[in-house]
C-alpha atoms as a PDB file:
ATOM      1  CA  UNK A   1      -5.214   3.531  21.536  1.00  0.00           C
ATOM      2  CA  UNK A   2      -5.446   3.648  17.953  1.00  0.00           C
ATOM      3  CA  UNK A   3      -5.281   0.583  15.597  1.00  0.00           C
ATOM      4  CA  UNK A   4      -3.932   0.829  11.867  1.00  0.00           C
ATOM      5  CA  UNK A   5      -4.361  -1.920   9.359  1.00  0.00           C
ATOM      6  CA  UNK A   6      -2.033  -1.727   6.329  1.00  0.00           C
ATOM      7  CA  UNK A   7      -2.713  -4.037   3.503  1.00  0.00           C
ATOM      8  CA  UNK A   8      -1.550  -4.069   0.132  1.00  0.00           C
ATOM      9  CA  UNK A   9      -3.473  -5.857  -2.561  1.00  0.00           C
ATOM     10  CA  UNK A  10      -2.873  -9.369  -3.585  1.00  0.00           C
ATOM     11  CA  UNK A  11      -1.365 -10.132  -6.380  1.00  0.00           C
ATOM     12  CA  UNK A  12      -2.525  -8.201  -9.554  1.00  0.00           C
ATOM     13  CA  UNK A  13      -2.495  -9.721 -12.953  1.00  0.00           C
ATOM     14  CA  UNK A  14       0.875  -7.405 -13.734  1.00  0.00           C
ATOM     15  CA  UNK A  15       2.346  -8.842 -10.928  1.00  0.00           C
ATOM     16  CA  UNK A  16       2.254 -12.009 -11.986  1.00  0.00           C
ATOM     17  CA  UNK A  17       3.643 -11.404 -15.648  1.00  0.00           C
ATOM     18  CA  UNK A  18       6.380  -9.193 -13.803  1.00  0.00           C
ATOM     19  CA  UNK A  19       5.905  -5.270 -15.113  1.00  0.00           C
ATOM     20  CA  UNK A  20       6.064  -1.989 -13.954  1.00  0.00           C
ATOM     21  CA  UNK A  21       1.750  -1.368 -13.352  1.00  0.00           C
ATOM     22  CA  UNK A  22       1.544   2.135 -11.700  1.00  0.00           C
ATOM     23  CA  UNK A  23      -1.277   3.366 -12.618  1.00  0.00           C
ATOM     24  CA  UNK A  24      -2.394   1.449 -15.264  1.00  0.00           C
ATOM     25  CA  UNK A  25      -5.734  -0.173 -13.701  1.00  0.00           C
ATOM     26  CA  UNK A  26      -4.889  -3.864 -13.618  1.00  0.00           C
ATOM     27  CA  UNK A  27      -7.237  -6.951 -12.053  1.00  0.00           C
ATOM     28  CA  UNK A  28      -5.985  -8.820  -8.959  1.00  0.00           C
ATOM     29  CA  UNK A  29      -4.684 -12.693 -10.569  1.00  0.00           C
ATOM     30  CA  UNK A  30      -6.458 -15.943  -9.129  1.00  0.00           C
ATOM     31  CA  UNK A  31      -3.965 -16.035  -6.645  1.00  0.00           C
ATOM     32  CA  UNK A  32      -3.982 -12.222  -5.905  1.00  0.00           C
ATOM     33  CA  UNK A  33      -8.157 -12.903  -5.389  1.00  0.00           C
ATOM     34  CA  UNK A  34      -6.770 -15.478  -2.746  1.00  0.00           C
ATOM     35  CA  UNK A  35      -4.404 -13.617  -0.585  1.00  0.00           C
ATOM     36  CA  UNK A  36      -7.008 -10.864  -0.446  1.00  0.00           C
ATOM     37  CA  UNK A  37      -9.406 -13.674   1.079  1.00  0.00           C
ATOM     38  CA  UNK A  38      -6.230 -14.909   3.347  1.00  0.00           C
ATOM     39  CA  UNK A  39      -5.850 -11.856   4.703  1.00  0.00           C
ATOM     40  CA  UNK A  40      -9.541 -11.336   5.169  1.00  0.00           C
ATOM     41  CA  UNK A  41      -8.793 -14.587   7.339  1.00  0.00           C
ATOM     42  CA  UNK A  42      -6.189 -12.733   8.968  1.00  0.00           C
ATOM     43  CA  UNK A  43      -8.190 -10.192  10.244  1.00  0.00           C
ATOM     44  CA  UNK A  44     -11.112 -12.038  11.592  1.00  0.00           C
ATOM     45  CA  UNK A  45     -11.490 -10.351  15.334  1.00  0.00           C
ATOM     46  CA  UNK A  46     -10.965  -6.603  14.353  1.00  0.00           C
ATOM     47  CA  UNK A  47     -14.017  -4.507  14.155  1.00  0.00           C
ATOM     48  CA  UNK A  48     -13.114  -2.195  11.643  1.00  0.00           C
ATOM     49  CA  UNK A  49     -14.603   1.277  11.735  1.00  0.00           C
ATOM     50  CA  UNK A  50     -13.979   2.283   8.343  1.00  0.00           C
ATOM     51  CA  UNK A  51     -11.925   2.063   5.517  1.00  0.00           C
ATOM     52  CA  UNK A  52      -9.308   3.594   2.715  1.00  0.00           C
ATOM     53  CA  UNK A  53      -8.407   2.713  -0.513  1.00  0.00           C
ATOM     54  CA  UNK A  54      -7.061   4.273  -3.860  1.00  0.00           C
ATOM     55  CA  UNK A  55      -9.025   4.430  -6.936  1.00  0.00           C
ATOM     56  CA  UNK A  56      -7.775   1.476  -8.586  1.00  0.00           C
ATOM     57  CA  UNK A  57      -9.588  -1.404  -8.792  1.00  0.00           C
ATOM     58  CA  UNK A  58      -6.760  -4.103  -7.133  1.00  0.00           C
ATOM     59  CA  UNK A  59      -6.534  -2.213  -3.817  1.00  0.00           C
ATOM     60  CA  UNK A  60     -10.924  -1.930  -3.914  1.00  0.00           C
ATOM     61  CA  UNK A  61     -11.270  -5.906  -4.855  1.00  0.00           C
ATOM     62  CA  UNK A  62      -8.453  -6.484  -2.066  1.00  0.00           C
ATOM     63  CA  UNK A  63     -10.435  -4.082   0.142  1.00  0.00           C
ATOM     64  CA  UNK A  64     -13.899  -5.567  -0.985  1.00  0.00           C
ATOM     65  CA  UNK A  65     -12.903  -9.798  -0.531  1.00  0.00           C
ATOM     66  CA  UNK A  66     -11.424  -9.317   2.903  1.00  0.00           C
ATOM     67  CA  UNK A  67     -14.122  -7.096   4.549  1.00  0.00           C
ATOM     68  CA  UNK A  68     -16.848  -9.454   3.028  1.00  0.00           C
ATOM     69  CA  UNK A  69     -14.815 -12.281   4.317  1.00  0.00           C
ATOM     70  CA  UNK A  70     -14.632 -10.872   7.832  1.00  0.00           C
ATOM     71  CA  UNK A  71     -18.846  -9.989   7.883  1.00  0.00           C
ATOM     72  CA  UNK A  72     -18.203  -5.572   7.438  1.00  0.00           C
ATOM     73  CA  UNK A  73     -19.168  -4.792   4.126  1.00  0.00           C
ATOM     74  CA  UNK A  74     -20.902  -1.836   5.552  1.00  0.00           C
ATOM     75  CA  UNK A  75     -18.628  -0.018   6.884  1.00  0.00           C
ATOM     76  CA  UNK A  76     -17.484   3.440   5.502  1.00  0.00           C
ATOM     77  CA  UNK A  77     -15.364   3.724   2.797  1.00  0.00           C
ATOM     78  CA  UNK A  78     -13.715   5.989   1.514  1.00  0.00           C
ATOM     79  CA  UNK A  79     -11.427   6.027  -2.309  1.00  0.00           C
ATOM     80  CA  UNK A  80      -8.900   8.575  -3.006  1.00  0.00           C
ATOM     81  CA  UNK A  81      -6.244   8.759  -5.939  1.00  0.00           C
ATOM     82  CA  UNK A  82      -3.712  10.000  -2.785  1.00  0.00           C
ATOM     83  CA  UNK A  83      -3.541   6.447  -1.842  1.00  0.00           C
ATOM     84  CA  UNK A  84      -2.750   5.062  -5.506  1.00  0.00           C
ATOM     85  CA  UNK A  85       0.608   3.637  -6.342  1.00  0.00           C
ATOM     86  CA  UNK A  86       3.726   5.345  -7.382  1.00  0.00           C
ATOM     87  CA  UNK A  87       2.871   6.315 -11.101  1.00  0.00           C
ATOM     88  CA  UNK A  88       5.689   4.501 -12.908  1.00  0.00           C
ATOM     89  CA  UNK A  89       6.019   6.956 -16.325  1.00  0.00           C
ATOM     90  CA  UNK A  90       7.447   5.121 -19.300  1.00  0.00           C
ATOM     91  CA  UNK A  91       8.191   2.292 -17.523  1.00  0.00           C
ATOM     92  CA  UNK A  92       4.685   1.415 -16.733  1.00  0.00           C
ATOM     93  CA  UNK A  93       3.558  -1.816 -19.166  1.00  0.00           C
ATOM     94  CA  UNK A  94       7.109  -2.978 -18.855  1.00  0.00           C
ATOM     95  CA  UNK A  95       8.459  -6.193 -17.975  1.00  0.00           C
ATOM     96  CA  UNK A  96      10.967  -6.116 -14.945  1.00  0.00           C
ATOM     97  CA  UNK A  97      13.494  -8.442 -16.082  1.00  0.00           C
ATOM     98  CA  UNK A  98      14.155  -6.929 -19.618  1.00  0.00           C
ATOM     99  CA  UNK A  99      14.001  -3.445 -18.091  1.00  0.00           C
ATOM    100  CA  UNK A 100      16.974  -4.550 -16.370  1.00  0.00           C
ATOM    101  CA  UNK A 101      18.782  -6.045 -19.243  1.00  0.00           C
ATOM    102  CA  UNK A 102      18.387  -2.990 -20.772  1.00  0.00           C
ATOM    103  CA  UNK A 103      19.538  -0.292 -18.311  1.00  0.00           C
ATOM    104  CA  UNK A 104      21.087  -2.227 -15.494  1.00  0.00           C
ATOM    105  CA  UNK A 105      20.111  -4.183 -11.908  1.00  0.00           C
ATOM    106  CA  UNK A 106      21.324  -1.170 -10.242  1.00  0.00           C
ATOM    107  CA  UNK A 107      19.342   1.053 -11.933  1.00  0.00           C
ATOM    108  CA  UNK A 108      16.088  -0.622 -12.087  1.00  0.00           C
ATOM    109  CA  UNK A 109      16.568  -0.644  -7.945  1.00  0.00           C
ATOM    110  CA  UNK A 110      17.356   2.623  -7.780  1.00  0.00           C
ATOM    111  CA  UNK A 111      14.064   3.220  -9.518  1.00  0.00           C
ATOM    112  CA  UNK A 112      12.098   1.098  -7.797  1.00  0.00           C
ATOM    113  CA  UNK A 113      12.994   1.847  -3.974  1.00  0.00           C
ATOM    114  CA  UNK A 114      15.110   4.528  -4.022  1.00  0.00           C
ATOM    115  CA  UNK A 115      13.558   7.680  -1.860  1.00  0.00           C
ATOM    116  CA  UNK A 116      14.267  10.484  -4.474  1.00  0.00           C
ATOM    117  CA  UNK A 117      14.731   9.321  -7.978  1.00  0.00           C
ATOM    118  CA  UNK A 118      12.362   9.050 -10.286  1.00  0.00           C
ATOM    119  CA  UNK A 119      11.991   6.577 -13.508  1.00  0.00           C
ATOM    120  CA  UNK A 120      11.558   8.352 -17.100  1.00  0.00           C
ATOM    121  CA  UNK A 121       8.329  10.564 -16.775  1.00  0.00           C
ATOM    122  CA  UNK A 122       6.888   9.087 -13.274  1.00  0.00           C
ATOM    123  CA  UNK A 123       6.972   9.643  -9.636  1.00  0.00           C
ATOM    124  CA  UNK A 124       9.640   8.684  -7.167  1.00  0.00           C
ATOM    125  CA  UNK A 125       8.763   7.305  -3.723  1.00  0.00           C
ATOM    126  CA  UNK A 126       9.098  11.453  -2.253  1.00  0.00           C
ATOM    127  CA  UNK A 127       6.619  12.621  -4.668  1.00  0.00           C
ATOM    128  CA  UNK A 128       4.432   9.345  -3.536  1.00  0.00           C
ATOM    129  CA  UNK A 129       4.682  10.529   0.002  1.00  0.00           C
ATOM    130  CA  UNK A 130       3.691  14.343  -0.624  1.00  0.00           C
ATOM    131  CA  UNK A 131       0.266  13.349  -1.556  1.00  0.00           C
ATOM    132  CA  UNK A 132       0.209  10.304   0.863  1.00  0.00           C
ATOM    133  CA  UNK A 133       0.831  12.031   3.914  1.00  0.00           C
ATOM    134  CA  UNK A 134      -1.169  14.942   3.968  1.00  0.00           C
ATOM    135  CA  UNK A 135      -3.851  13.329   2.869  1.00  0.00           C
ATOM    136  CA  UNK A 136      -3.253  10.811   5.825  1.00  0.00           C
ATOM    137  CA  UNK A 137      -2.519  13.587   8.338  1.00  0.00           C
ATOM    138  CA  UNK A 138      -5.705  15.164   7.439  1.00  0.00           C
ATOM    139  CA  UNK A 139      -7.936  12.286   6.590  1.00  0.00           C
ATOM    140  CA  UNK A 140      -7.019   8.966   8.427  1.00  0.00           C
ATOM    141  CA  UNK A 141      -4.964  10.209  11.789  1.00  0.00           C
ATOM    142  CA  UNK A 142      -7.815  12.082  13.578  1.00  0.00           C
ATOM    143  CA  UNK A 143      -9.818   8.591  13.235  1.00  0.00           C
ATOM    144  CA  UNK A 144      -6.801   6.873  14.897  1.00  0.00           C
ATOM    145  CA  UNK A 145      -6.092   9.346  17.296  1.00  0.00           C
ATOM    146  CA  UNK A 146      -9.696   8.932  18.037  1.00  0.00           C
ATOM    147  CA  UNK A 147      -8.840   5.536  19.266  1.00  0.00           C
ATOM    148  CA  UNK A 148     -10.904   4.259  16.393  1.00  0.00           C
ATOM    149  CA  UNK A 149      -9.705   0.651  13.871  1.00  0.00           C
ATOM    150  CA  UNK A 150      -9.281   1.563  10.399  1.00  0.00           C
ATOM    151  CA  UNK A 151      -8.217  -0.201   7.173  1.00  0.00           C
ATOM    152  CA  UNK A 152      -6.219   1.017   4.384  1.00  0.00           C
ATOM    153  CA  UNK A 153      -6.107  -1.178   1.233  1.00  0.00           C
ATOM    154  CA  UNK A 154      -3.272   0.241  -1.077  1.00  0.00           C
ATOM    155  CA  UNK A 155       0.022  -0.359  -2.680  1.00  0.00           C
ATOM    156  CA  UNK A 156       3.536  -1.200  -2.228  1.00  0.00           C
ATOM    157  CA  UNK A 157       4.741   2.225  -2.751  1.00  0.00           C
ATOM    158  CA  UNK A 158       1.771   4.212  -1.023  1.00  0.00           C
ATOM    159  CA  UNK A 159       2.388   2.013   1.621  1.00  0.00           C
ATOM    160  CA  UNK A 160       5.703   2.491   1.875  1.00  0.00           C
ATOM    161  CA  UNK A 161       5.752   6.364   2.248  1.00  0.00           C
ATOM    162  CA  UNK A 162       3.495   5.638   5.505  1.00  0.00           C
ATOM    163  CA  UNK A 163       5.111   3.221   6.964  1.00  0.00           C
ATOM    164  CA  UNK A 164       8.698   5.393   6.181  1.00  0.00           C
ATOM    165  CA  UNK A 165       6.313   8.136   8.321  1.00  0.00           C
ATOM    166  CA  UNK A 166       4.889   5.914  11.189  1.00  0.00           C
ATOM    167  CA  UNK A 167       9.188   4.001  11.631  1.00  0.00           C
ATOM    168  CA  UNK A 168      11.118   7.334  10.820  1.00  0.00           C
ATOM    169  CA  UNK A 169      12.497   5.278   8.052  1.00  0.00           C
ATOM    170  CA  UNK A 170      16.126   6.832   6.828  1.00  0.00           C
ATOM    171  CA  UNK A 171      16.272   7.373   2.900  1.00  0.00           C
ATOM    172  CA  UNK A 172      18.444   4.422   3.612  1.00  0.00           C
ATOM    173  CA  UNK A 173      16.771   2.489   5.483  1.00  0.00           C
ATOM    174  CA  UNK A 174      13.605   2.631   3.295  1.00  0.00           C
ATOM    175  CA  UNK A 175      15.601   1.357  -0.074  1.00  0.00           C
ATOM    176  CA  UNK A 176      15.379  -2.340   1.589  1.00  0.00           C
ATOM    177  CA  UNK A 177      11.767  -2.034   2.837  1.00  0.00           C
ATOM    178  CA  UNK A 178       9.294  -4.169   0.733  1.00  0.00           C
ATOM    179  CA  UNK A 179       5.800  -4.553   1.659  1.00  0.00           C
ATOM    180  CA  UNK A 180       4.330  -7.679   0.697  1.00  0.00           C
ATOM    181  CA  UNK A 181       0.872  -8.551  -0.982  1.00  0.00           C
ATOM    182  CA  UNK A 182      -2.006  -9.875   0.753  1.00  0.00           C
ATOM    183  CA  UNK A 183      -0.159  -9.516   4.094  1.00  0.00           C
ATOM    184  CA  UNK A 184      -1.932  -7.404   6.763  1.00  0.00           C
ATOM    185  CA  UNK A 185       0.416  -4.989   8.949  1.00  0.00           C
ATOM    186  CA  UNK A 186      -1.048  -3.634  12.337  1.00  0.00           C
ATOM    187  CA  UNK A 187       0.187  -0.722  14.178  1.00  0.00           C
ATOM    188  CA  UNK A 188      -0.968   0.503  17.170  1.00  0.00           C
ATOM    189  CA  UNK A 189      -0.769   4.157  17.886  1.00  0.00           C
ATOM    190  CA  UNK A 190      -1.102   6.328  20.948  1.00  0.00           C
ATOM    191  CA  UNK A 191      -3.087   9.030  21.046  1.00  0.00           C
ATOM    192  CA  UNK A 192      -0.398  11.401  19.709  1.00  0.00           C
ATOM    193  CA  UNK A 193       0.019   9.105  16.634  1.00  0.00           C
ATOM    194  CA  UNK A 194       3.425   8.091  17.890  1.00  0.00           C
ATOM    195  CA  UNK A 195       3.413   4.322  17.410  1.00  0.00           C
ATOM    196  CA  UNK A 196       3.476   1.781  20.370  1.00  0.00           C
ATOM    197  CA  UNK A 197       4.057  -1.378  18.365  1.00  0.00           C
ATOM    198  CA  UNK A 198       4.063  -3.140  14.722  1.00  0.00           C
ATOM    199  CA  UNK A 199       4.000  -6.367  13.201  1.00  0.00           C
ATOM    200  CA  UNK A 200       2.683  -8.773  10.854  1.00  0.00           C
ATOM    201  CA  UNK A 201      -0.343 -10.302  11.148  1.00  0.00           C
END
């Protein structure tokens, strides 16, 4: 049996002043800096065999606090812009309250967790997933099928497109899924990647 941790970073410093970040490269807050130490906390008895992360530098701090606070710096790990968060086009920089003054509640959700709509200029959660998956498929599932532990610090919307994958989410059913920071969620896979069980750590 496989084990998969999902974690998505702590709270960045965009987070906090509530805008659109994408991939603009924000810091993790004080409190974002915490949760990734809480969840470090969270995970003390796995023995991770490696690790995944995007290229931005809130999911590699998140990544970086909890394995140091578990003891397994040294595992491997591995960065890839496949795992970075939904790239949120004009809206990125923007605060999330005045964006929806401006065109609407309904819109700004649509945006934000709808399946196939994307903001002005960015990516919607489908185009997230066709570079998530494959590169998950071919990078991260032989590990797990391998019966191996693995990490994978990301992002709310990266993390979303797997966990649609691993729950055969509906386009429905994904529009009410949030993934919250700093909280690590474990699924445990058999070895033909069809998962046994999930929860919240």
């Amino acid at each position: 049996m496989g084990r998969l941790v999902l974690l998505r970073h702590g709270e960045s410093q965009w987070n906090l002043e509530n805008r659109f970040t994408g991939w603009v490269d924000v810091p993790l807050s004080p409190r974002g800096i915490q949760e990734a130490k809480n969840a470090g906390e969270k995970l003390r008895g796995f023995a991770f065999d490696r690790a995944f992360t995007s290229v931005l530098t809130r999911a590699n701090e998140t990544l970086r606090l909890a394995l140091e606070t578990i003891g397994q710096s040294g595992i491997p790990v591995e960065k890839d812009k496949a795992l970075n968060e939904r790239m949120y086009g004009e809206l990125q920089g923007l605060n999330k309250a005045e964006t929806a003054k401006k065109y609407g509640d309904d819109q700004v959700k649509i945006w934000r967790r709808s399946y196939d709509v994307r903001p002005p200029g960015g990516e919607s959660l489908k185009d997230t997933a066709e570079r998530v998956l494959p590169y998950y498929e071919r990078k991260i599932k032989p590990y797990v099928l391998n019966g191996e532990t693995i990490l994978i610090a990301a992002h709310g919307n990266s993390l979303r497109a797997l966990v649609m994958e691993l729950e055969q989410l509906s386009k429905e059913q994904v529009l009410e899924l949030n993934i919250p920071t700093g909280a690590p969620l474990l699924y445990e896979l058999d070895q033909t990647g069809k998962v046994l069980r999930h929860r919240y750590l």
